[in-house]
N, C-alpha and C. Protein backbone atom coordinates (compact mmCIF):
# COMPACT_ATOMS: atom_id res chain seq x y z
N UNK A 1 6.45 17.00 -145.77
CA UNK A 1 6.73 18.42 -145.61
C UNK A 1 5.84 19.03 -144.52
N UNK A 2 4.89 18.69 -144.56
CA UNK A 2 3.49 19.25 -143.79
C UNK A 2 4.21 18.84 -142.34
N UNK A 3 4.24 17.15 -142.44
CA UNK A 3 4.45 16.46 -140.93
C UNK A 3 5.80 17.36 -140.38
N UNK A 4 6.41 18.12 -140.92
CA UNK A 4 8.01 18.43 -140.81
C UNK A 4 7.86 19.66 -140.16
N UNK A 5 6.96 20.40 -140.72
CA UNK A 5 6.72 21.84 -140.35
C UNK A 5 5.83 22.07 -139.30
N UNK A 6 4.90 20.51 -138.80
CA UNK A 6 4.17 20.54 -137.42
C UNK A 6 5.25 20.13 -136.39
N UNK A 7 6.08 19.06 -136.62
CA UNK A 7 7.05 19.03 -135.82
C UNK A 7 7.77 20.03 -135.49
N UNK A 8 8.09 21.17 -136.13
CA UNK A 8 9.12 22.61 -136.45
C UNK A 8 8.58 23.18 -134.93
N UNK A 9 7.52 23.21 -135.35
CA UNK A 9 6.34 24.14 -134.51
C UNK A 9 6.01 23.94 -133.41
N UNK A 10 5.99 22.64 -132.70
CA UNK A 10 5.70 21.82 -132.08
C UNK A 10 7.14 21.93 -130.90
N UNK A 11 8.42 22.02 -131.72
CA UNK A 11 9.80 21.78 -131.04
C UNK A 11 10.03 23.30 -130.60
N UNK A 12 9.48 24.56 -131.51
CA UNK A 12 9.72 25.94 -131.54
C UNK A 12 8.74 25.76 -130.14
N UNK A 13 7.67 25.87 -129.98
CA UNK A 13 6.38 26.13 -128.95
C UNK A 13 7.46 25.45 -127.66
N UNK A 14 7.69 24.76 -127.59
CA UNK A 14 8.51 23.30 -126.30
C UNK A 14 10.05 24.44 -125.79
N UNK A 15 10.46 25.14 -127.08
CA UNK A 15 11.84 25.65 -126.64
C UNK A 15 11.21 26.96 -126.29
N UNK A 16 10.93 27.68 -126.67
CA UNK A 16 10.17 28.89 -126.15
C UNK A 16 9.53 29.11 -125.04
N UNK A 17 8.39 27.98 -124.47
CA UNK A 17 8.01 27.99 -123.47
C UNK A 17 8.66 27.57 -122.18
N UNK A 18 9.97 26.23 -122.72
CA UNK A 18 10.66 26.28 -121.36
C UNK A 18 11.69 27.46 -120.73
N UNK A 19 11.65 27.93 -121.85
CA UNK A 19 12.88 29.83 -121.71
C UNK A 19 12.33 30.18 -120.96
N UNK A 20 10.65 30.42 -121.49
CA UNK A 20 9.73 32.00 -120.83
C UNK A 20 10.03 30.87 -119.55
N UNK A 21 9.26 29.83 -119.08
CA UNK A 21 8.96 29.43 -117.85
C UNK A 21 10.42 29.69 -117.11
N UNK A 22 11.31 29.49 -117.38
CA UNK A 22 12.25 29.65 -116.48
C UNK A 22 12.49 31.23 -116.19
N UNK A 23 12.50 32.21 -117.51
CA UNK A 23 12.87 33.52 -117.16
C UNK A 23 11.64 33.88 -115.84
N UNK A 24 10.40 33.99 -116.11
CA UNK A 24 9.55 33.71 -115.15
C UNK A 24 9.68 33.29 -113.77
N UNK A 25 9.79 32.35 -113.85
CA UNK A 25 10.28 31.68 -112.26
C UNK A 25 11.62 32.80 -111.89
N UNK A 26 12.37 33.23 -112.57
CA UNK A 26 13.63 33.50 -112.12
C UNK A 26 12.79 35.10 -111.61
N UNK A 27 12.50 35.76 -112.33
CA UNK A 27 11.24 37.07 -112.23
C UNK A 27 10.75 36.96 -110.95
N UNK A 28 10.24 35.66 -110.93
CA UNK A 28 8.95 35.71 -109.80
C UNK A 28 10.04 34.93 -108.17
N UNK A 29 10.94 35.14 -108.52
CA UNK A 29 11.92 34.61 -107.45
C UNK A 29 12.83 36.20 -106.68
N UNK A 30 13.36 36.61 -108.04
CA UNK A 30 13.70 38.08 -107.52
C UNK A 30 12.64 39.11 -107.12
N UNK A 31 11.72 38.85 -107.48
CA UNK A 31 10.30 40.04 -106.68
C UNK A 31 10.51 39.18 -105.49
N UNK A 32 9.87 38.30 -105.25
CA UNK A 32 10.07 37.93 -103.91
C UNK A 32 10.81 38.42 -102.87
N UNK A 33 12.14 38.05 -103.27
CA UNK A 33 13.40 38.47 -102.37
C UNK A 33 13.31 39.73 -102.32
N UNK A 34 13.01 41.06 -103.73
CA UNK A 34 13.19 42.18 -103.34
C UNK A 34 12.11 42.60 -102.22
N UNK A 35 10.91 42.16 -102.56
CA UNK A 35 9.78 42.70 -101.58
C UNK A 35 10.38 41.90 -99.76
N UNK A 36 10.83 41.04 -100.12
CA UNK A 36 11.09 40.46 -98.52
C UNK A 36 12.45 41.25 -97.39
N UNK A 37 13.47 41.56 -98.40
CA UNK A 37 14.21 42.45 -98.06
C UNK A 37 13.88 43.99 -97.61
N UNK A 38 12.95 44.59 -98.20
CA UNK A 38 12.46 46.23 -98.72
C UNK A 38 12.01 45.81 -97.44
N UNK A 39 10.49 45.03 -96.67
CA UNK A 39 9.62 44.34 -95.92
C UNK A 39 10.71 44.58 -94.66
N UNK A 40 11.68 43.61 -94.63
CA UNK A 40 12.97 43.22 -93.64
C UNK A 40 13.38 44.49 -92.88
N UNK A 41 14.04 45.30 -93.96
CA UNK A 41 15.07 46.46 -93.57
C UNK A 41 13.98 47.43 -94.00
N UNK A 42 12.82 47.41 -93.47
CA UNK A 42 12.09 48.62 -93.40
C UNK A 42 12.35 49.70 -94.43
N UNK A 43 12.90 49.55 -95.33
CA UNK A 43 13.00 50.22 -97.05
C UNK A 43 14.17 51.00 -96.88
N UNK A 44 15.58 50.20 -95.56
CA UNK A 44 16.39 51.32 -95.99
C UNK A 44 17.37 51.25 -97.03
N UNK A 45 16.99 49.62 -97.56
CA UNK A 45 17.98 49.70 -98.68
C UNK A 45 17.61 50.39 -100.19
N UNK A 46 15.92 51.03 -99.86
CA UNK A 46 16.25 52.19 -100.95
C UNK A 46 16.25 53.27 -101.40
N UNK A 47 16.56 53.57 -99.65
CA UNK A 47 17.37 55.23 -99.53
C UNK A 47 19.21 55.13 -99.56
N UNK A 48 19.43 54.29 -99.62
CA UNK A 48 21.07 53.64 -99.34
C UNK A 48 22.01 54.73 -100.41
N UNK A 49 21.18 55.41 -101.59
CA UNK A 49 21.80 56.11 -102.47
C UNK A 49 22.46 57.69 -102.07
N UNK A 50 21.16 57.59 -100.52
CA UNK A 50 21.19 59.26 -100.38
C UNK A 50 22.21 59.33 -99.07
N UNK A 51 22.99 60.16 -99.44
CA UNK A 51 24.10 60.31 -97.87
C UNK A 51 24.30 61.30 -96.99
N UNK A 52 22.54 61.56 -96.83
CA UNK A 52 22.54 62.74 -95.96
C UNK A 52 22.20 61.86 -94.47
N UNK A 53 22.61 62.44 -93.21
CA UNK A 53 21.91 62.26 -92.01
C UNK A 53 20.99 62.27 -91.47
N UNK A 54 20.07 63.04 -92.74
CA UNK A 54 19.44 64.02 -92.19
C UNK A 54 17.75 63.17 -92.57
N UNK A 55 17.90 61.72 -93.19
CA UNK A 55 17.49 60.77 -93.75
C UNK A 55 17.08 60.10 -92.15
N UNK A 56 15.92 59.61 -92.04
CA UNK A 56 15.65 58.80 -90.93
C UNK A 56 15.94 57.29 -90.93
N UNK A 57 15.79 56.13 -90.23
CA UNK A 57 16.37 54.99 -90.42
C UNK A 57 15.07 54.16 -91.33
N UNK A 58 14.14 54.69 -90.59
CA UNK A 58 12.60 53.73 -91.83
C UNK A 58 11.97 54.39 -92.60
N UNK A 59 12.76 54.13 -93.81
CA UNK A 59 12.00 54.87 -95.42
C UNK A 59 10.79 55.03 -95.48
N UNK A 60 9.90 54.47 -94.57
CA UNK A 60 8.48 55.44 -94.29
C UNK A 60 8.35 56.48 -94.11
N UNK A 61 9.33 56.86 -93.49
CA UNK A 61 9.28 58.50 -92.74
C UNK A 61 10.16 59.50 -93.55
N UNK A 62 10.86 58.90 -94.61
CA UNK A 62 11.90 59.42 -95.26
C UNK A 62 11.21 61.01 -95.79
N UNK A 63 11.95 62.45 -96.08
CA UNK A 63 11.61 63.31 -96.10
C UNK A 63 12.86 63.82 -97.25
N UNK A 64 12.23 64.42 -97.75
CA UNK A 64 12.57 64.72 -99.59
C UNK A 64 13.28 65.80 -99.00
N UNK A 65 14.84 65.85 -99.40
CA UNK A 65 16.62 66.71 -99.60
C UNK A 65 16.70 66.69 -100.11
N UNK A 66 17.24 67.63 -100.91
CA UNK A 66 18.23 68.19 -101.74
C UNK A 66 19.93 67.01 -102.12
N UNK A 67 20.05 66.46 -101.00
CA UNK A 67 21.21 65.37 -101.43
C UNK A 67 20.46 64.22 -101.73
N UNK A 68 19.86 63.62 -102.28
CA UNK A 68 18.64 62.45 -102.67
C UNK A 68 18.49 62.81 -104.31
N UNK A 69 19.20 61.76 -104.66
CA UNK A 69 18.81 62.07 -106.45
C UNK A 69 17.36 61.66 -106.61
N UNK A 70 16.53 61.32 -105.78
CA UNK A 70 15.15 61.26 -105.67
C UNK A 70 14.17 61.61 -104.64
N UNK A 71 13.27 61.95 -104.67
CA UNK A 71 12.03 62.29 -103.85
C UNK A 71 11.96 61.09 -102.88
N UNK A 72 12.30 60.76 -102.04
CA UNK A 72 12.39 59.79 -101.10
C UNK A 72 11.00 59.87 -100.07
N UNK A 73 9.97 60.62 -100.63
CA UNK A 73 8.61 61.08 -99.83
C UNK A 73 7.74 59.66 -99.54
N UNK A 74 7.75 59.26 -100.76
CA UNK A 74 6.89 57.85 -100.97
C UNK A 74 7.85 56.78 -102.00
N UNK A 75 8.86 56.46 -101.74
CA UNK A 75 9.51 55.47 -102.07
C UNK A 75 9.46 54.20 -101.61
N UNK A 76 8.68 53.75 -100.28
CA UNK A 76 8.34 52.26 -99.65
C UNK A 76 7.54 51.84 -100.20
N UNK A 77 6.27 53.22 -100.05
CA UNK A 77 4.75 52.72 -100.52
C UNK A 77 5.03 51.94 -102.11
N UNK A 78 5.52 53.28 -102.92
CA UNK A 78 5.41 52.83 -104.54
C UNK A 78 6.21 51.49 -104.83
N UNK A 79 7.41 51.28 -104.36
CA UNK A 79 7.59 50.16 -104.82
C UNK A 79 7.44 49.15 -104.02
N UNK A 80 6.84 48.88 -103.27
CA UNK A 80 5.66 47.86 -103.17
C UNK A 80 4.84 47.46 -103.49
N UNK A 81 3.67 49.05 -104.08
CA UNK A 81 2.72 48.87 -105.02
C UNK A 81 2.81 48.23 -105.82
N UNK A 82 3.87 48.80 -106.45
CA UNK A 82 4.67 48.19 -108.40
C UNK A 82 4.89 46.92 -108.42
N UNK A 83 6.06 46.27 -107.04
CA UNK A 83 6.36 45.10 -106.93
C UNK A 83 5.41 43.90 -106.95
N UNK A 84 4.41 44.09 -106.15
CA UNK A 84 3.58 43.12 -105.70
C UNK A 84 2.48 42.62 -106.74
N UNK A 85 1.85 44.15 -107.98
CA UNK A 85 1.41 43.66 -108.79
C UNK A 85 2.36 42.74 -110.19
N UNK A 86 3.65 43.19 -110.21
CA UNK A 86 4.66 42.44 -110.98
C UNK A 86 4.81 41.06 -110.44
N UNK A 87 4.99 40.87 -109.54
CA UNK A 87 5.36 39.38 -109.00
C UNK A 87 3.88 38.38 -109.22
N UNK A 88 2.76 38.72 -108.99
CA UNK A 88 1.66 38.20 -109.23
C UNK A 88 1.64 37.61 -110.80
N UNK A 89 2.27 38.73 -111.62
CA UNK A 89 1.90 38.98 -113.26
C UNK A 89 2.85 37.80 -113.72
N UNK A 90 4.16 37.96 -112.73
CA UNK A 90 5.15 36.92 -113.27
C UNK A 90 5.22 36.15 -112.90
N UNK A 91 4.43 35.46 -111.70
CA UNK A 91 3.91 33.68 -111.31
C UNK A 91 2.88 33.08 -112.43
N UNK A 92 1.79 34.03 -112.67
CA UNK A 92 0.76 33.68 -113.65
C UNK A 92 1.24 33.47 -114.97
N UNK A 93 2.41 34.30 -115.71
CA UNK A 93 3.19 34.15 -116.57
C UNK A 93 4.03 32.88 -116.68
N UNK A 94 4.79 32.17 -115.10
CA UNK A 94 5.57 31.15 -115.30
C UNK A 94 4.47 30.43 -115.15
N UNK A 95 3.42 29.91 -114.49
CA UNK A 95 2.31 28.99 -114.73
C UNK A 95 1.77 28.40 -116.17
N UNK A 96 1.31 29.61 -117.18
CA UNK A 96 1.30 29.50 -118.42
C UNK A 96 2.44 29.03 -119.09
N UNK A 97 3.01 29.38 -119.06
CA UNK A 97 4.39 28.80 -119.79
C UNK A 97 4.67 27.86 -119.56
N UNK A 98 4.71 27.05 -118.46
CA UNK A 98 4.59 25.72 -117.76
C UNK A 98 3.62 24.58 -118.85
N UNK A 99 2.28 25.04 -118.75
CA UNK A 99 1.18 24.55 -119.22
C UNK A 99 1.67 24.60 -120.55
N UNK A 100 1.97 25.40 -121.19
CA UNK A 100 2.10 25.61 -122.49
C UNK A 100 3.27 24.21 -122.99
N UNK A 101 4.36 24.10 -122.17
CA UNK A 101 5.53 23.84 -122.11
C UNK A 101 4.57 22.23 -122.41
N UNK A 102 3.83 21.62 -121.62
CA UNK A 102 2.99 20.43 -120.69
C UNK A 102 2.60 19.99 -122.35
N UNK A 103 1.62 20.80 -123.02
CA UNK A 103 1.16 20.90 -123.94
C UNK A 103 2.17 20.66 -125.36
N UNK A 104 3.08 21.27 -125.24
CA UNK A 104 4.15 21.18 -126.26
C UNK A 104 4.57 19.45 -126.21
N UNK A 105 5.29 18.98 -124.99
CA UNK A 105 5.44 17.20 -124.48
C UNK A 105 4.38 16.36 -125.46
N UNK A 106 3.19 16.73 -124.68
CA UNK A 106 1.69 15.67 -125.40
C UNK A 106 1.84 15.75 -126.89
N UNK A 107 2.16 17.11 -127.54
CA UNK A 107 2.14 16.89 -129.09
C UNK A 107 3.30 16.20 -130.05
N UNK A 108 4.35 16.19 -129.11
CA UNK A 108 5.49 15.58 -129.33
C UNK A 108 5.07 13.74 -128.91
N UNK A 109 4.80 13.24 -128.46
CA UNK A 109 4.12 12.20 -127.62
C UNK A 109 5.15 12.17 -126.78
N UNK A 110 5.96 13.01 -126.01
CA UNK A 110 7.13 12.90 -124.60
C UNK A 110 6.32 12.65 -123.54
N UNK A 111 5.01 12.97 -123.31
CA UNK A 111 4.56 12.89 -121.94
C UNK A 111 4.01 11.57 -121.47
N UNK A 112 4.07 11.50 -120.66
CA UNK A 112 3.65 9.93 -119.87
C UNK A 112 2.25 9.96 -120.49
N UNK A 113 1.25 10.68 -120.29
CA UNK A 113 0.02 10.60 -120.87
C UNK A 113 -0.15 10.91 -122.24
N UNK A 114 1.38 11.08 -122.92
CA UNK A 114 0.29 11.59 -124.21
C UNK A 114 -0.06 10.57 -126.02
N UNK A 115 0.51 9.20 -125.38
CA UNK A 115 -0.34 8.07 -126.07
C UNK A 115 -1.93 8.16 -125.94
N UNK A 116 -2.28 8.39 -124.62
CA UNK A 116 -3.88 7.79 -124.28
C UNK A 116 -4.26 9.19 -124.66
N UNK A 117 -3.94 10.51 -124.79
CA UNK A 117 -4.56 11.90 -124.88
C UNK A 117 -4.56 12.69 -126.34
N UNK A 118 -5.50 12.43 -126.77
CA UNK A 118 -5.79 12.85 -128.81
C UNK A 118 -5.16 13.75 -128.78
N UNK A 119 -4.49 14.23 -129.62
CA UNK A 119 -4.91 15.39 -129.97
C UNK A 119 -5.55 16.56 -130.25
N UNK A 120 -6.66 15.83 -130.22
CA UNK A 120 -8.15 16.40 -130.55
C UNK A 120 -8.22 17.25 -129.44
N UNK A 121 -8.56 16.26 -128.33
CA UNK A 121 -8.52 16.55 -127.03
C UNK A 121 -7.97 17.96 -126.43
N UNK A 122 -6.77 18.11 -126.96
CA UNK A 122 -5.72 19.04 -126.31
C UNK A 122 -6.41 20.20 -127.39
């Protein structure tokens, strides 16, 4: 019963962590692209909502209308700010989960090393 319910645990930890690691990677794949695009097209894809003229072409310079369902004053800066600490949060996140995932293998004995590596050890 005991051995049944470490195995439970063991298979739960292995399925869980390969989810997070992938949602993760997938996270830390779309920050990327968004920050490289925003970076690219000089942030005009996120004034693209507002359809005034009156909008300059580099969302740096963008200047807050009345046709703008948002304050378009500092819209490059902030989500860059936001982005860049998220994408960091969600590499370090798929890393762990990885490890975790690494860890889950050895207790199962799936991993190439995890005859020669105790348990104890881990």
């Amino acid at each position: 019963s005991r051995s049944y319910s470490c195995r439970l645990q063991h298979w739960t930890l292995l399925s869980v962590s390969v989810l997070n690691c992938l949602l993760s990677t997938a996270c830390s794949v779309g920050l990327a692209l968004a920050i490289a695009l925003t970076v690219h097209g000089r942030g005009t894809h996120l004034v693209r909502g507002c359809n005034s003229s009156a909008l300059p072409v580099d969302a740096r310079a963008a200047i807050a209308t009345n046709e703008c369902p948002f304050n378009t004053t500092r819209i490059y800066d902030t989500a860059l700010a936001l982005w860049f600490p998220s994408l960091l949060m969600a590499a370090a996140e798929a890393v762990l989960s990885g490890r975790c995932c690494l860890v889950a293998l050895v207790f199962q004995g799936i991993w190439p090393c995890a005859p020669s590596y105790g348990k104890e050890q881990v």
